[in-house]
N, C-alpha and C. Protein backbone atom coordinates (compact mmCIF):
# COMPACT_ATOMS: atom_id res chain seq x y z
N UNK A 1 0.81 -1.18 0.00
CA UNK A 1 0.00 0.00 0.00
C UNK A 1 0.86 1.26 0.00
N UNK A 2 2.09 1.27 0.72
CA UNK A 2 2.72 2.15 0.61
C UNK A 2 4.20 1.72 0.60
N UNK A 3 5.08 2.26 0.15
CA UNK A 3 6.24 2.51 -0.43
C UNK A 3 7.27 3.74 0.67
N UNK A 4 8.33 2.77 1.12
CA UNK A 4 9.40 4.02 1.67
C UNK A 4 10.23 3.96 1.57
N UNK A 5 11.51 4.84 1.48
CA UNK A 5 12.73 5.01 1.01
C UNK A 5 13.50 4.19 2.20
N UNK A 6 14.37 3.61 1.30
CA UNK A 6 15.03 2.64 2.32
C UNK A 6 16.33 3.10 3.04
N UNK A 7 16.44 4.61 2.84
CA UNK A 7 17.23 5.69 3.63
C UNK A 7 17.27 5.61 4.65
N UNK A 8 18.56 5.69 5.99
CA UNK A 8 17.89 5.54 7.22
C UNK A 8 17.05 4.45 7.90
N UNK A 9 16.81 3.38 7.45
CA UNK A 9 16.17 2.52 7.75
C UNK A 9 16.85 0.79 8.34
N UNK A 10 18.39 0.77 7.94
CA UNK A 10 19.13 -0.10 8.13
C UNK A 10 19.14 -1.29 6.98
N UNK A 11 18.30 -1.27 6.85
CA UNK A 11 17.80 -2.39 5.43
C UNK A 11 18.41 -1.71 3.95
N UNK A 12 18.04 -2.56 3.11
CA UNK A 12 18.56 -2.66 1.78
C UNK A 12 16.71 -2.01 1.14
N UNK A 13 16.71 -1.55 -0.31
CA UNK A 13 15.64 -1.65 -1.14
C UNK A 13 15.54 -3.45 -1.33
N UNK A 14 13.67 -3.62 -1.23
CA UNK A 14 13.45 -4.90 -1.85
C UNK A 14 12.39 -4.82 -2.78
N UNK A 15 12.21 -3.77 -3.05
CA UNK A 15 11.25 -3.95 -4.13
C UNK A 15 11.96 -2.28 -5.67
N UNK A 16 11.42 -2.45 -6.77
CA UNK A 16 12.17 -1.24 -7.43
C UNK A 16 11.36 -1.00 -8.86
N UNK A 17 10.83 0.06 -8.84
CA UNK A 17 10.45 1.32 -9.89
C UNK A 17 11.19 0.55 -11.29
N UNK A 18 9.99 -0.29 -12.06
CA UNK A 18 10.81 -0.59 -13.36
C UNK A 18 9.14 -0.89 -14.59
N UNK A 19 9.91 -0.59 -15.91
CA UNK A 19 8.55 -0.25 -16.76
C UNK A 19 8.68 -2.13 -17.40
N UNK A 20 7.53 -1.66 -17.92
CA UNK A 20 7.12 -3.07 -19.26
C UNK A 20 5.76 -2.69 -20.08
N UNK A 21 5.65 -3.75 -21.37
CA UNK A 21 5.05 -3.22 -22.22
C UNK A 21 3.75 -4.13 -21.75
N UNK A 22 2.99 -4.22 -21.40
CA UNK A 22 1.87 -4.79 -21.37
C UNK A 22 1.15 -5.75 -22.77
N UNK A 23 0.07 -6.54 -22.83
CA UNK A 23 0.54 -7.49 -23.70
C UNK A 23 -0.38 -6.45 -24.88
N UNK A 24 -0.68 -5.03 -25.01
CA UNK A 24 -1.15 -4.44 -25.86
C UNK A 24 -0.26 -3.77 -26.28
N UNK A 25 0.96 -3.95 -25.56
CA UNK A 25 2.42 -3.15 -26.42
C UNK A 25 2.36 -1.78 -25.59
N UNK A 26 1.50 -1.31 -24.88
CA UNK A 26 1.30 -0.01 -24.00
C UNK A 26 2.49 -0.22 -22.59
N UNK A 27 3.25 0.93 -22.46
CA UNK A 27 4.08 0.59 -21.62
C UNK A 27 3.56 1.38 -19.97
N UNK A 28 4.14 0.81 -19.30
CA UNK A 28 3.91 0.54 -17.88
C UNK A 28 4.39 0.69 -17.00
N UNK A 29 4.48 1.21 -15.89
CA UNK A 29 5.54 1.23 -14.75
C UNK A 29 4.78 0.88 -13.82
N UNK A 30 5.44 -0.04 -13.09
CA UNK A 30 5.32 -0.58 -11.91
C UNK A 30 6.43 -0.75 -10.75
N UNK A 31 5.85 -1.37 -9.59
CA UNK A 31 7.06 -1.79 -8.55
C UNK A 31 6.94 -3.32 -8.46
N UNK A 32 8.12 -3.37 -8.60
CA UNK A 32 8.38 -5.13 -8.81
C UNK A 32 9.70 -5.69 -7.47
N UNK A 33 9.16 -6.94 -6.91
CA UNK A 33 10.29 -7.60 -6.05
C UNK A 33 11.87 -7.47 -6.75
N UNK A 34 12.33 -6.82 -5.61
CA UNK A 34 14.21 -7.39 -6.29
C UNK A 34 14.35 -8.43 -5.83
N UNK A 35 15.91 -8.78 -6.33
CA UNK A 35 16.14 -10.67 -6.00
C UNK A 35 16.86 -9.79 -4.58
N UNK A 36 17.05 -10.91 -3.84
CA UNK A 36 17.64 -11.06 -2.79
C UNK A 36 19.15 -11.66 -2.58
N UNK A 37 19.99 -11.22 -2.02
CA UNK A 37 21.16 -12.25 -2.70
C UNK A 37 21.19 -13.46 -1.35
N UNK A 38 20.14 -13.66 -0.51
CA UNK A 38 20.14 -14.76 0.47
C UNK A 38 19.04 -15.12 -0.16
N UNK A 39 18.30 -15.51 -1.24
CA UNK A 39 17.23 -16.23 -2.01
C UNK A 39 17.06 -17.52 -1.47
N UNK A 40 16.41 -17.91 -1.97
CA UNK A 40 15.70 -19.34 -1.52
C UNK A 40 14.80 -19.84 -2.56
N UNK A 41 14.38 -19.09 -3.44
CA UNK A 41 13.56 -20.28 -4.98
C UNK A 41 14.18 -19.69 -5.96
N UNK A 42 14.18 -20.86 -6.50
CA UNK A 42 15.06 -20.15 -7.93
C UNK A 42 13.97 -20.11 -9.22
N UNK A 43 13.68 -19.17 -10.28
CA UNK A 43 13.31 -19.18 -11.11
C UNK A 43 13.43 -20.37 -12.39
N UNK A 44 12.34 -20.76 -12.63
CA UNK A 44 12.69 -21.89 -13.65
C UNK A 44 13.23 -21.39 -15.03
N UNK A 45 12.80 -20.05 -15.38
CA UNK A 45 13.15 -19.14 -16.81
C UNK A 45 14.72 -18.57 -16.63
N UNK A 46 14.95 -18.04 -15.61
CA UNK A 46 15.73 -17.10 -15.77
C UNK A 46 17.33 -18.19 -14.47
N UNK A 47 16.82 -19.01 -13.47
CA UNK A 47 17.95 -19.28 -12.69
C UNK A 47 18.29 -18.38 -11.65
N UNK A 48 17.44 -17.57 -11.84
CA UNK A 48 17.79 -16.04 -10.28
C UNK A 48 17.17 -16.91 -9.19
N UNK A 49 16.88 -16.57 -8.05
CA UNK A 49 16.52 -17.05 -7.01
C UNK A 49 15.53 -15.70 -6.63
N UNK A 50 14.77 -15.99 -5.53
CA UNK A 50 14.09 -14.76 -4.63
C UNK A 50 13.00 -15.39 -3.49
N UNK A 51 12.82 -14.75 -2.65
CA UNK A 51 11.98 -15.31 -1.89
C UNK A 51 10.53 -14.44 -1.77
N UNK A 52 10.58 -13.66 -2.70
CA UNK A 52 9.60 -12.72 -2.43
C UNK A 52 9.53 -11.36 -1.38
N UNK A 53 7.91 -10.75 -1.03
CA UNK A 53 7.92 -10.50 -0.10
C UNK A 53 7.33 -11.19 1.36
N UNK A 54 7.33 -10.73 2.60
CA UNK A 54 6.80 -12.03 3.52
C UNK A 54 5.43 -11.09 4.06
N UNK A 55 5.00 -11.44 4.52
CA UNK A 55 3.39 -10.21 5.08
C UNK A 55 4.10 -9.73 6.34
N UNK A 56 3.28 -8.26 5.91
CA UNK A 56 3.80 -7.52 6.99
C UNK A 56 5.28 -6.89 7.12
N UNK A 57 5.54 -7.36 5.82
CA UNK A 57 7.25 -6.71 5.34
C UNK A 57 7.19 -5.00 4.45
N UNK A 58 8.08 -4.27 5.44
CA UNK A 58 8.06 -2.79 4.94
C UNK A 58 8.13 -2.99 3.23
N UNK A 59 7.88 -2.30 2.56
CA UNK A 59 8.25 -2.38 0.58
C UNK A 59 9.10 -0.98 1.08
N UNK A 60 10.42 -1.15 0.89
CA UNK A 60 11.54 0.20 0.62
C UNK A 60 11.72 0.19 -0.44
N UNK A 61 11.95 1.40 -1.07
CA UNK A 61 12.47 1.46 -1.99
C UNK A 61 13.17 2.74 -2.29
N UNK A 62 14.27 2.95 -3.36
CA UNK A 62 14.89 3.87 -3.80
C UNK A 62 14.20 4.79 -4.39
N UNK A 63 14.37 6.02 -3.76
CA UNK A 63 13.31 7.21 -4.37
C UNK A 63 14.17 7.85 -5.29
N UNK A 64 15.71 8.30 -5.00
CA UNK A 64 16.08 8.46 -5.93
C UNK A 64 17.24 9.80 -5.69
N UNK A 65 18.06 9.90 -6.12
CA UNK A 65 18.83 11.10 -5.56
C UNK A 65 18.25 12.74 -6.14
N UNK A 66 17.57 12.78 -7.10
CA UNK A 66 16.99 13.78 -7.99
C UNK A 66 15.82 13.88 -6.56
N UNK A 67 15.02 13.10 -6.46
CA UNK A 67 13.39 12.84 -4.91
C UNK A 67 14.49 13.90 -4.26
N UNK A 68 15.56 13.73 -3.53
CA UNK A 68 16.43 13.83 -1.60
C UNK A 68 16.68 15.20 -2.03
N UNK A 69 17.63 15.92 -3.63
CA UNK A 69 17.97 16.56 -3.75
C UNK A 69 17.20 17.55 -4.15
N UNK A 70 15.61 18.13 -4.31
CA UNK A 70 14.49 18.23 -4.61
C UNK A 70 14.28 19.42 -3.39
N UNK A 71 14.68 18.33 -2.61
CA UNK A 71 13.65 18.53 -1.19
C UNK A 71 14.49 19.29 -0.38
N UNK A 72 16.36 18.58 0.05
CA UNK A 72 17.10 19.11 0.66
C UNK A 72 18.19 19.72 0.22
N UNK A 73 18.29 20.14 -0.76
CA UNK A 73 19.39 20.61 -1.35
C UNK A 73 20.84 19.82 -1.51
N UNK A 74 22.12 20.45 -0.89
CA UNK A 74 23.18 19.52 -1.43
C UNK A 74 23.22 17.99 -0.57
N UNK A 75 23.08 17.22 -1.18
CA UNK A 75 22.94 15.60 -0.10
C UNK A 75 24.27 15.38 0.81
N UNK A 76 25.30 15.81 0.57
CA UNK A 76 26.56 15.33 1.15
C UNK A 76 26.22 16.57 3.20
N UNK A 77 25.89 17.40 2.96
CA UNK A 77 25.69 18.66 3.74
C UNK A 77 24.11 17.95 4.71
N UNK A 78 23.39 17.23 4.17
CA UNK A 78 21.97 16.78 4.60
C UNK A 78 22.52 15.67 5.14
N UNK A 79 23.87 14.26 5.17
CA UNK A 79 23.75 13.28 5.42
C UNK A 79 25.02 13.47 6.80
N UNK A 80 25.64 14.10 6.82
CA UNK A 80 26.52 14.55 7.54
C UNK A 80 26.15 16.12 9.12
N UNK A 81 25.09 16.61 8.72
CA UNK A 81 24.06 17.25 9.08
C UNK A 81 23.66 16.42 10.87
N UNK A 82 24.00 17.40 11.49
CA UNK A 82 23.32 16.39 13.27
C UNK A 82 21.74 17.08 13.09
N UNK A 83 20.98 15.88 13.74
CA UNK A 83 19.64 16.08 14.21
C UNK A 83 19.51 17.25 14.82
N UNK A 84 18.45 17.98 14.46
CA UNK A 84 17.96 19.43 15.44
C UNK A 84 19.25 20.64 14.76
N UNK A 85 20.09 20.35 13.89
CA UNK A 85 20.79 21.21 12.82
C UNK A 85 20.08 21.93 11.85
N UNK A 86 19.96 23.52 12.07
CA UNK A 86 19.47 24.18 10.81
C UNK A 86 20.06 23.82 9.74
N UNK A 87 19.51 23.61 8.61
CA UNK A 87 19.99 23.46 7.10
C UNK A 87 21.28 24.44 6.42
């Protein structure tokens, strides 16, 4: 249902912002599972592995450095930055 940047969060992105053509040739963007590199099923087409998502698992994902830099200006100055620090 909802989607958060996996910034700050300790975790990795497991899910990621990618298009396809739908079977009318109309293209598409969606959010799709990434593989995992501790997988556990492997794909019969392709040989990747993934385990999915599990219920009740955050969906992070990469918003994007263009999203951070938008909002806060230079990123190196925002990540280095102490809590309760004017900008």
């Amino acid at each position: 249902r909802f989607l958060n940047d996996f910034r700050n969060t300790g975790s990795f992105p497991n899910v990621e912002f990618n298009t396809r053509r739908d079977r009318h040739g109309e293209l598409r963007q969606g959010v799709f599972v990434k593989l995992k590199k501790d997988a556990k099923i492997a794909n019969a087409k392709t040989g990747q592995e993934f385990d999915g998502i599990k219920q009740h698992e955050e969906l992070l994902v990469s918003y994007g450095k263009s999203y951070w830099r938008s909002r806060v200006g230079n990123l190196t100055d925002f990540v280095w930055r102490l809590p309760g620090q004017p900008p």
